[in-house]
Protein backbone atom coordinates (compact mmCIF):
# COMPACT_ATOMS: atom_id res chain seq x y z
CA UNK A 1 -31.58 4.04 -1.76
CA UNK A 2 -32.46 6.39 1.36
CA UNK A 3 -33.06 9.76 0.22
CA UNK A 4 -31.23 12.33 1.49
CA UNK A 5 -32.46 16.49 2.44
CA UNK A 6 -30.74 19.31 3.79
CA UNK A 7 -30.69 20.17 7.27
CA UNK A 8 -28.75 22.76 9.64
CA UNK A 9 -26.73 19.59 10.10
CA UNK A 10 -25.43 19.50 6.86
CA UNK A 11 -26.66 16.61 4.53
CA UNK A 12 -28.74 14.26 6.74
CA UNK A 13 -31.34 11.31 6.42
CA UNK A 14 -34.44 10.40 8.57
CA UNK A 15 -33.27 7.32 11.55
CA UNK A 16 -36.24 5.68 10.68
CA UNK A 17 -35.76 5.03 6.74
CA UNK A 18 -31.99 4.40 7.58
CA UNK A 19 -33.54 1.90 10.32
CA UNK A 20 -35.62 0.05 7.30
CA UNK A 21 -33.17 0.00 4.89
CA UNK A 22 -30.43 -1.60 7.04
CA UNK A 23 -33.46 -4.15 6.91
CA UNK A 24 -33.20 -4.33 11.00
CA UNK A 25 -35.80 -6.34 13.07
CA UNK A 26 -38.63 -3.62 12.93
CA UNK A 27 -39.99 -4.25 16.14
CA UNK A 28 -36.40 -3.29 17.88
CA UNK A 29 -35.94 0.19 16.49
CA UNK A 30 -36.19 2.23 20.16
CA UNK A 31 -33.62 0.01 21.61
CA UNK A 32 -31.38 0.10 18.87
CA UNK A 33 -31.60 3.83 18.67
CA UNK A 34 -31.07 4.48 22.11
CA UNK A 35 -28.34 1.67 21.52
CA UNK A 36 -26.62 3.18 18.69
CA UNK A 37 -27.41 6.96 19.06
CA UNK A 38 -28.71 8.56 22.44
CA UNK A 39 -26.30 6.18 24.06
CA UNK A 40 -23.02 6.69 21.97
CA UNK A 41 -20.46 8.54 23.71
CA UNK A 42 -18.85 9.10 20.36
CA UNK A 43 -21.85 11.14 18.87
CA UNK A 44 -23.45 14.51 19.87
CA UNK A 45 -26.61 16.12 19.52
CA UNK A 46 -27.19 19.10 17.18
CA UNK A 47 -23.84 17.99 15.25
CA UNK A 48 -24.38 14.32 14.47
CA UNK A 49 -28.31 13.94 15.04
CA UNK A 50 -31.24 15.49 15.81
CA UNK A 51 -34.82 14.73 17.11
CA UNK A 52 -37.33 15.41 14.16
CA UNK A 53 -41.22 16.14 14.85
CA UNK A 54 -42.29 13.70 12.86
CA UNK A 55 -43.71 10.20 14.30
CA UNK A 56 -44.39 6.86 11.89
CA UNK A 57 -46.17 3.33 12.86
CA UNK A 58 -44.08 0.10 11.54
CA UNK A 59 -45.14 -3.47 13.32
CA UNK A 60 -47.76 -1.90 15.68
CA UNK A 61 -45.52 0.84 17.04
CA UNK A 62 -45.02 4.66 17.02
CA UNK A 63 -41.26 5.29 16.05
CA UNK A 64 -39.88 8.58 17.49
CA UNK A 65 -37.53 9.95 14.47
CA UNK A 66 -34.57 11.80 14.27
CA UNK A 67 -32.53 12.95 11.48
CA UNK A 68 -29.08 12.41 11.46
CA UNK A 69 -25.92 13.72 9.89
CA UNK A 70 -25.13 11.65 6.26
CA UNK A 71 -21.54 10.39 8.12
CA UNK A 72 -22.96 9.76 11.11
CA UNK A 73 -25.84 7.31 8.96
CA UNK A 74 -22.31 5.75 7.71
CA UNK A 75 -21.18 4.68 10.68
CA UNK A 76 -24.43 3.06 11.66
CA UNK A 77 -24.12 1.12 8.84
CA UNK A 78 -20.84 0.21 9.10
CA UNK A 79 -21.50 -1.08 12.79
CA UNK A 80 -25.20 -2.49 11.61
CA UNK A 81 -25.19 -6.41 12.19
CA UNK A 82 -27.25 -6.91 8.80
CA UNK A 83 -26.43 -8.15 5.26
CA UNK A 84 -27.11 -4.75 3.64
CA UNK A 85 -25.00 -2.87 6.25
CA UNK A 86 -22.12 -5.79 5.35
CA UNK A 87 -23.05 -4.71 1.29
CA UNK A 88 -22.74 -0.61 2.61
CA UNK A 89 -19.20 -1.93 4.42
CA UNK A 90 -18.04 -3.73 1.37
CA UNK A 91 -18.80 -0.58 -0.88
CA UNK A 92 -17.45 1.91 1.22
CA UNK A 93 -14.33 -0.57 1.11
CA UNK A 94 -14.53 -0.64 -2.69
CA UNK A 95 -14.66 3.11 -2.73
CA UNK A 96 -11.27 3.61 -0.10
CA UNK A 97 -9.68 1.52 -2.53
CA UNK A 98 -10.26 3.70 -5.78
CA UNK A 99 -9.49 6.88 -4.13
CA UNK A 100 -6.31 5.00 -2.96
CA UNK A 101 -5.39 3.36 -6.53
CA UNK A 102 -6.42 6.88 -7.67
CA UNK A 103 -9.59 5.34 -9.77
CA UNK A 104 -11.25 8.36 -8.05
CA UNK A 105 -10.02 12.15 -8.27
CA UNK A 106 -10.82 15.18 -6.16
CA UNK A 107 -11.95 18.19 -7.55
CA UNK A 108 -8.05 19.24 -6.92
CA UNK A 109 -6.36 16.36 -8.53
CA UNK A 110 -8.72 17.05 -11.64
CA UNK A 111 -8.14 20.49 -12.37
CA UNK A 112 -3.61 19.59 -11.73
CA UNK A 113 -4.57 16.61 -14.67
CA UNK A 114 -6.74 19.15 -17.13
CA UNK A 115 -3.24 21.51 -16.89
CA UNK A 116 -0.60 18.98 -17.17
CA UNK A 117 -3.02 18.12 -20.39
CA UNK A 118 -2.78 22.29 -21.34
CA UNK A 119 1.26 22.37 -20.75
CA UNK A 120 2.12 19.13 -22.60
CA UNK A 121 0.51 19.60 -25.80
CA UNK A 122 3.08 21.66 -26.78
CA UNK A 123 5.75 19.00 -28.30
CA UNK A 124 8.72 21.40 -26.96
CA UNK A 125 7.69 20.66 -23.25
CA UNK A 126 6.76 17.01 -23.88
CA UNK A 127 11.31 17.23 -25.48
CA UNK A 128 11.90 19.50 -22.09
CA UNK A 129 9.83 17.31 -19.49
CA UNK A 130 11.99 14.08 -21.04
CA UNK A 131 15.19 15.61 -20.66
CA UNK A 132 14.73 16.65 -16.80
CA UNK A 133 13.63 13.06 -16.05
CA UNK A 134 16.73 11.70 -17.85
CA UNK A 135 18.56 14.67 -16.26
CA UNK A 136 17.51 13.64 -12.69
CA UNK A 137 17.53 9.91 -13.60
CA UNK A 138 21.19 10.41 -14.38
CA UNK A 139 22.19 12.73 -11.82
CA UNK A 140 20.92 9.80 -8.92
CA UNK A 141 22.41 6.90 -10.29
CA UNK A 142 25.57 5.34 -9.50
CA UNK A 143 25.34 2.89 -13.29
CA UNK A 144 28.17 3.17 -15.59
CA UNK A 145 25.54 3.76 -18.15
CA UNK A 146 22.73 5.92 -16.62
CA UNK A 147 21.42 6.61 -19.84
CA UNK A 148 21.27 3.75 -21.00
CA UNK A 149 19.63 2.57 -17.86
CA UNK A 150 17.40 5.10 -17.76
CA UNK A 151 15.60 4.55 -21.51
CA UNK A 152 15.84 0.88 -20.99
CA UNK A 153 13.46 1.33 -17.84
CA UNK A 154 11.20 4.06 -19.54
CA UNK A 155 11.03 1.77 -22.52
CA UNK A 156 9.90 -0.76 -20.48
CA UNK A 157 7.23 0.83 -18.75
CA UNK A 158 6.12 3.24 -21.33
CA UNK A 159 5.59 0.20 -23.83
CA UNK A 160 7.67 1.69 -26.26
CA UNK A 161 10.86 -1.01 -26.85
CA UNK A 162 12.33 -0.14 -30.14
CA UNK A 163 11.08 -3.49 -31.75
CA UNK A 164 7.41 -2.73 -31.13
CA UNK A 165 7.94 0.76 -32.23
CA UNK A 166 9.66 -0.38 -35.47
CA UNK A 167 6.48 -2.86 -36.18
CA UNK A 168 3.88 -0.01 -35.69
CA UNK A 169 6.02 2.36 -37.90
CA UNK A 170 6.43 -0.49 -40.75
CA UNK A 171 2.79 -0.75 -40.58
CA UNK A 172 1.83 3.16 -40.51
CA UNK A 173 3.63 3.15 -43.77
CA UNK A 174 1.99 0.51 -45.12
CA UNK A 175 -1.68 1.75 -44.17
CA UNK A 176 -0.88 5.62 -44.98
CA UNK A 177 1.29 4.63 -48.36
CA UNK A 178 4.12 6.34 -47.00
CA UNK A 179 8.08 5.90 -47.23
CA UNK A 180 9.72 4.13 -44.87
CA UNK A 181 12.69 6.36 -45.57
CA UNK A 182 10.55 9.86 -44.90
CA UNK A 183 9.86 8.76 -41.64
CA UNK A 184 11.73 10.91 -38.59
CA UNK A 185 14.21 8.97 -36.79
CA UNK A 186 14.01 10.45 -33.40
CA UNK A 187 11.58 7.74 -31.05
CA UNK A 188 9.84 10.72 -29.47
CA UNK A 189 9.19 12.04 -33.13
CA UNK A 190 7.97 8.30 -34.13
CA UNK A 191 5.62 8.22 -31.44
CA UNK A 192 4.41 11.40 -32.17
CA UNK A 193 3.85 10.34 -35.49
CA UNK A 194 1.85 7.41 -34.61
CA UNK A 195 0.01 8.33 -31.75
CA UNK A 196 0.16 12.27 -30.17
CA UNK A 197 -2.22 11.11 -27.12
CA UNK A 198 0.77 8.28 -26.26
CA UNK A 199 3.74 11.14 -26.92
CA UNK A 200 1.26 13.35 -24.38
CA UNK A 201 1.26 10.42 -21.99
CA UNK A 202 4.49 9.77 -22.27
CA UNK A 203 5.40 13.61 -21.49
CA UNK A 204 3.14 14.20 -18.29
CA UNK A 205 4.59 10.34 -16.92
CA UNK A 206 8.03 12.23 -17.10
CA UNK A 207 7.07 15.06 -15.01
CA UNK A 208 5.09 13.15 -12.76
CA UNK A 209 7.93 10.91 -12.11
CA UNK A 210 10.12 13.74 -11.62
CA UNK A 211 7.40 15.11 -9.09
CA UNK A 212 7.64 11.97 -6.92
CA UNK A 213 4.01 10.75 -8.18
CA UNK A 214 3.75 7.24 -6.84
CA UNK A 215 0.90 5.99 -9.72
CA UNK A 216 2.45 8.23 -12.41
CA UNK A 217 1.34 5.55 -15.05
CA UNK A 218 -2.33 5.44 -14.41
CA UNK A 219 -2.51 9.31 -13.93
CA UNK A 220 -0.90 9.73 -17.45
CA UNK A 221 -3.23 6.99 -18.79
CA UNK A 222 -5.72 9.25 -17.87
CA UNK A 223 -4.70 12.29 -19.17
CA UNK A 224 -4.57 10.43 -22.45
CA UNK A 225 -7.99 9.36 -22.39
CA UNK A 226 -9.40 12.82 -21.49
CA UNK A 227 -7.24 14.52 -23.94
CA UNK A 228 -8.52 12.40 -26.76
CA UNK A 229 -11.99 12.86 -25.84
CA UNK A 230 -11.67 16.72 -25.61
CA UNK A 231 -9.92 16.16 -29.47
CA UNK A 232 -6.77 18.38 -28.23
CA UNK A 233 -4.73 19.94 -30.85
CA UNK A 234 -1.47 19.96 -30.39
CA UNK A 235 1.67 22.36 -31.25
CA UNK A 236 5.36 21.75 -32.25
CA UNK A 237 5.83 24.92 -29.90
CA UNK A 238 4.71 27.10 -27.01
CA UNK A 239 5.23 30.52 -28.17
CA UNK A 240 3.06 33.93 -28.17
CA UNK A 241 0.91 34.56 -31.06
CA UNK A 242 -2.46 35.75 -31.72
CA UNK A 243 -4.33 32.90 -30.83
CA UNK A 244 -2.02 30.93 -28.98
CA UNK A 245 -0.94 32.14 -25.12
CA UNK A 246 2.06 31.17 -23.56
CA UNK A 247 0.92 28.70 -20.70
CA UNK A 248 3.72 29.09 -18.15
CA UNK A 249 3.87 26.93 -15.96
CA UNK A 250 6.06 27.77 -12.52
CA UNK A 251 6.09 25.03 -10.42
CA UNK A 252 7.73 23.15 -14.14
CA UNK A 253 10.07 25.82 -14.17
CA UNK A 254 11.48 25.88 -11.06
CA UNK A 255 11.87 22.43 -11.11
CA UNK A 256 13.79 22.60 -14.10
CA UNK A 257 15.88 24.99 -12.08
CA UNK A 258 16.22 22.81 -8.93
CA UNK A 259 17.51 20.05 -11.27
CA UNK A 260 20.38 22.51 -12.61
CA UNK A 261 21.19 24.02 -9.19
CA UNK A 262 21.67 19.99 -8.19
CA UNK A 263 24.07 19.37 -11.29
CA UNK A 264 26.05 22.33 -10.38
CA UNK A 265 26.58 21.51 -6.70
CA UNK A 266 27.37 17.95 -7.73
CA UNK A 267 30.52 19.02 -10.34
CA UNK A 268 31.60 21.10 -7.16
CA UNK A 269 31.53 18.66 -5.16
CA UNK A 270 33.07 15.94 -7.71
CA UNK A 271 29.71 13.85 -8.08
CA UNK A 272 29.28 12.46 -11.47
């Protein structure tokens, strides 16, 4: 790879080892720099490039070199008529795609994730976070059964359809020697039970839903992952004590608000 230094540009790399690694006809390297970079109407001097003191020899020839801004180097590539600029295209393709599918966070998106992971390991906001999606769920349909509609679709997508949460609870019983008829009956509680990471996935999928989070499912597949390899502990509930803060988190809470300020208009206004 083409190493990269610090310059009053910003992060920058030499023309000439950009020029060789593009794998470009060596003996063309004035003309395609004069081409590509003196010449380009959509690049400036002292902000995308720069002439540098040095001078190298390749194929017989003295190469003036310039260093040049690490997005500016990009674009070369991308408009470099080479196989390894078509390999840079592809992966810089690749790359738009995972910050687009969300395979790759910002620093932002990160820190949101590690708090969701903070709030919802409290098994009270994990119950609260359910009820304002079924809340909101119910308040924008126009079923005869919202609530039934609305755990048969977060059943569906969650994974957890009574069935296969029967079978994993039959066998929990069987591998930890335990009564079938000790075991709570609420689903949340089951899941809990089984799996806390899956009841925390479940929990931050609810508010991200409610939130308007497009990929809501691989976000909270996420959180699960990280929380489980941090070893979280979680708590039945979120109350002051000597070692245990109350997180609080605002933006939750005024959603939860928002939600009752919308049921209240709609019984004014006759809206089931």
């Amino acid at each position: 790879m083409i190493k990269t230094f610090d310059s009053y540009l910003g992060q920058s790399v030499y023309m000439t080892e950009l020029y060789d690694y593009l794998e470009l006809t060596p003996t063309y390297y004035s003309r395609w720099v004069e081409k590509e970079l003196l010449n380009n109407v959509y690049l400036s001097e002292s902000k995308d490039y720069c002439s540098a003191v040095q001078v190298s020899k390749s194929a017989g020839r003295f190469r003036k070199d310039y260093f040049v801004h690490i997005d500016t180097a990009k674009k070369l590539c991308m408009v470099s008529k080479s196989a390894k600029g078509n390999q840079i295209r592809d992966e810089l393709v690749r790359l738009t795609k995972q910050v687009e599918n969300k395979d790759l966070l910002d620093e932002n998106q990160i820190i949101m994730l590690s708090g969701l992971i903070g709030i919802f390991k409290y098994i009270t906001n994990q119950t609260t976070a359910l009820n304002i999606h079924k809340d909101k769920f119910v308040s924008e349909s126009n079923s005869k059964s919202p609530y039934i509609e609305f755990h048969t679709w977060r059943n569906r997508i969650l994974n957890i359809e009574p069935k296969i949460i029967e079978q994993k609870i039959k066998q929990y019983c069987i591998d930890n020697k335990r009564n079938l008829a000790n075991i709570p009956t609420s689903k949340n509680d089951q899941i809990l039970l089984l799996n806390a990471y899956d009841s925390l996935r479940n929990a931050i999928w609810d508010f991200l839903n409610i939130k308007g989070e497009f990929n809501s499912l691989k976000l909270a597949n996420l959180c699960s992952k990280m929380a489980k390899a941090q070893n979280i502990d979680f708590y039945r509930s979120n109350e002051n004590s000597l070692f245990q803060k109350k997180k609080i988190f605002y933006h939750y809470q005024n959603l939860k608000n928002s939600n009752n300020n919308e049921r209240k208009s709609n019984k004014k206004r006759g809206v089931l």
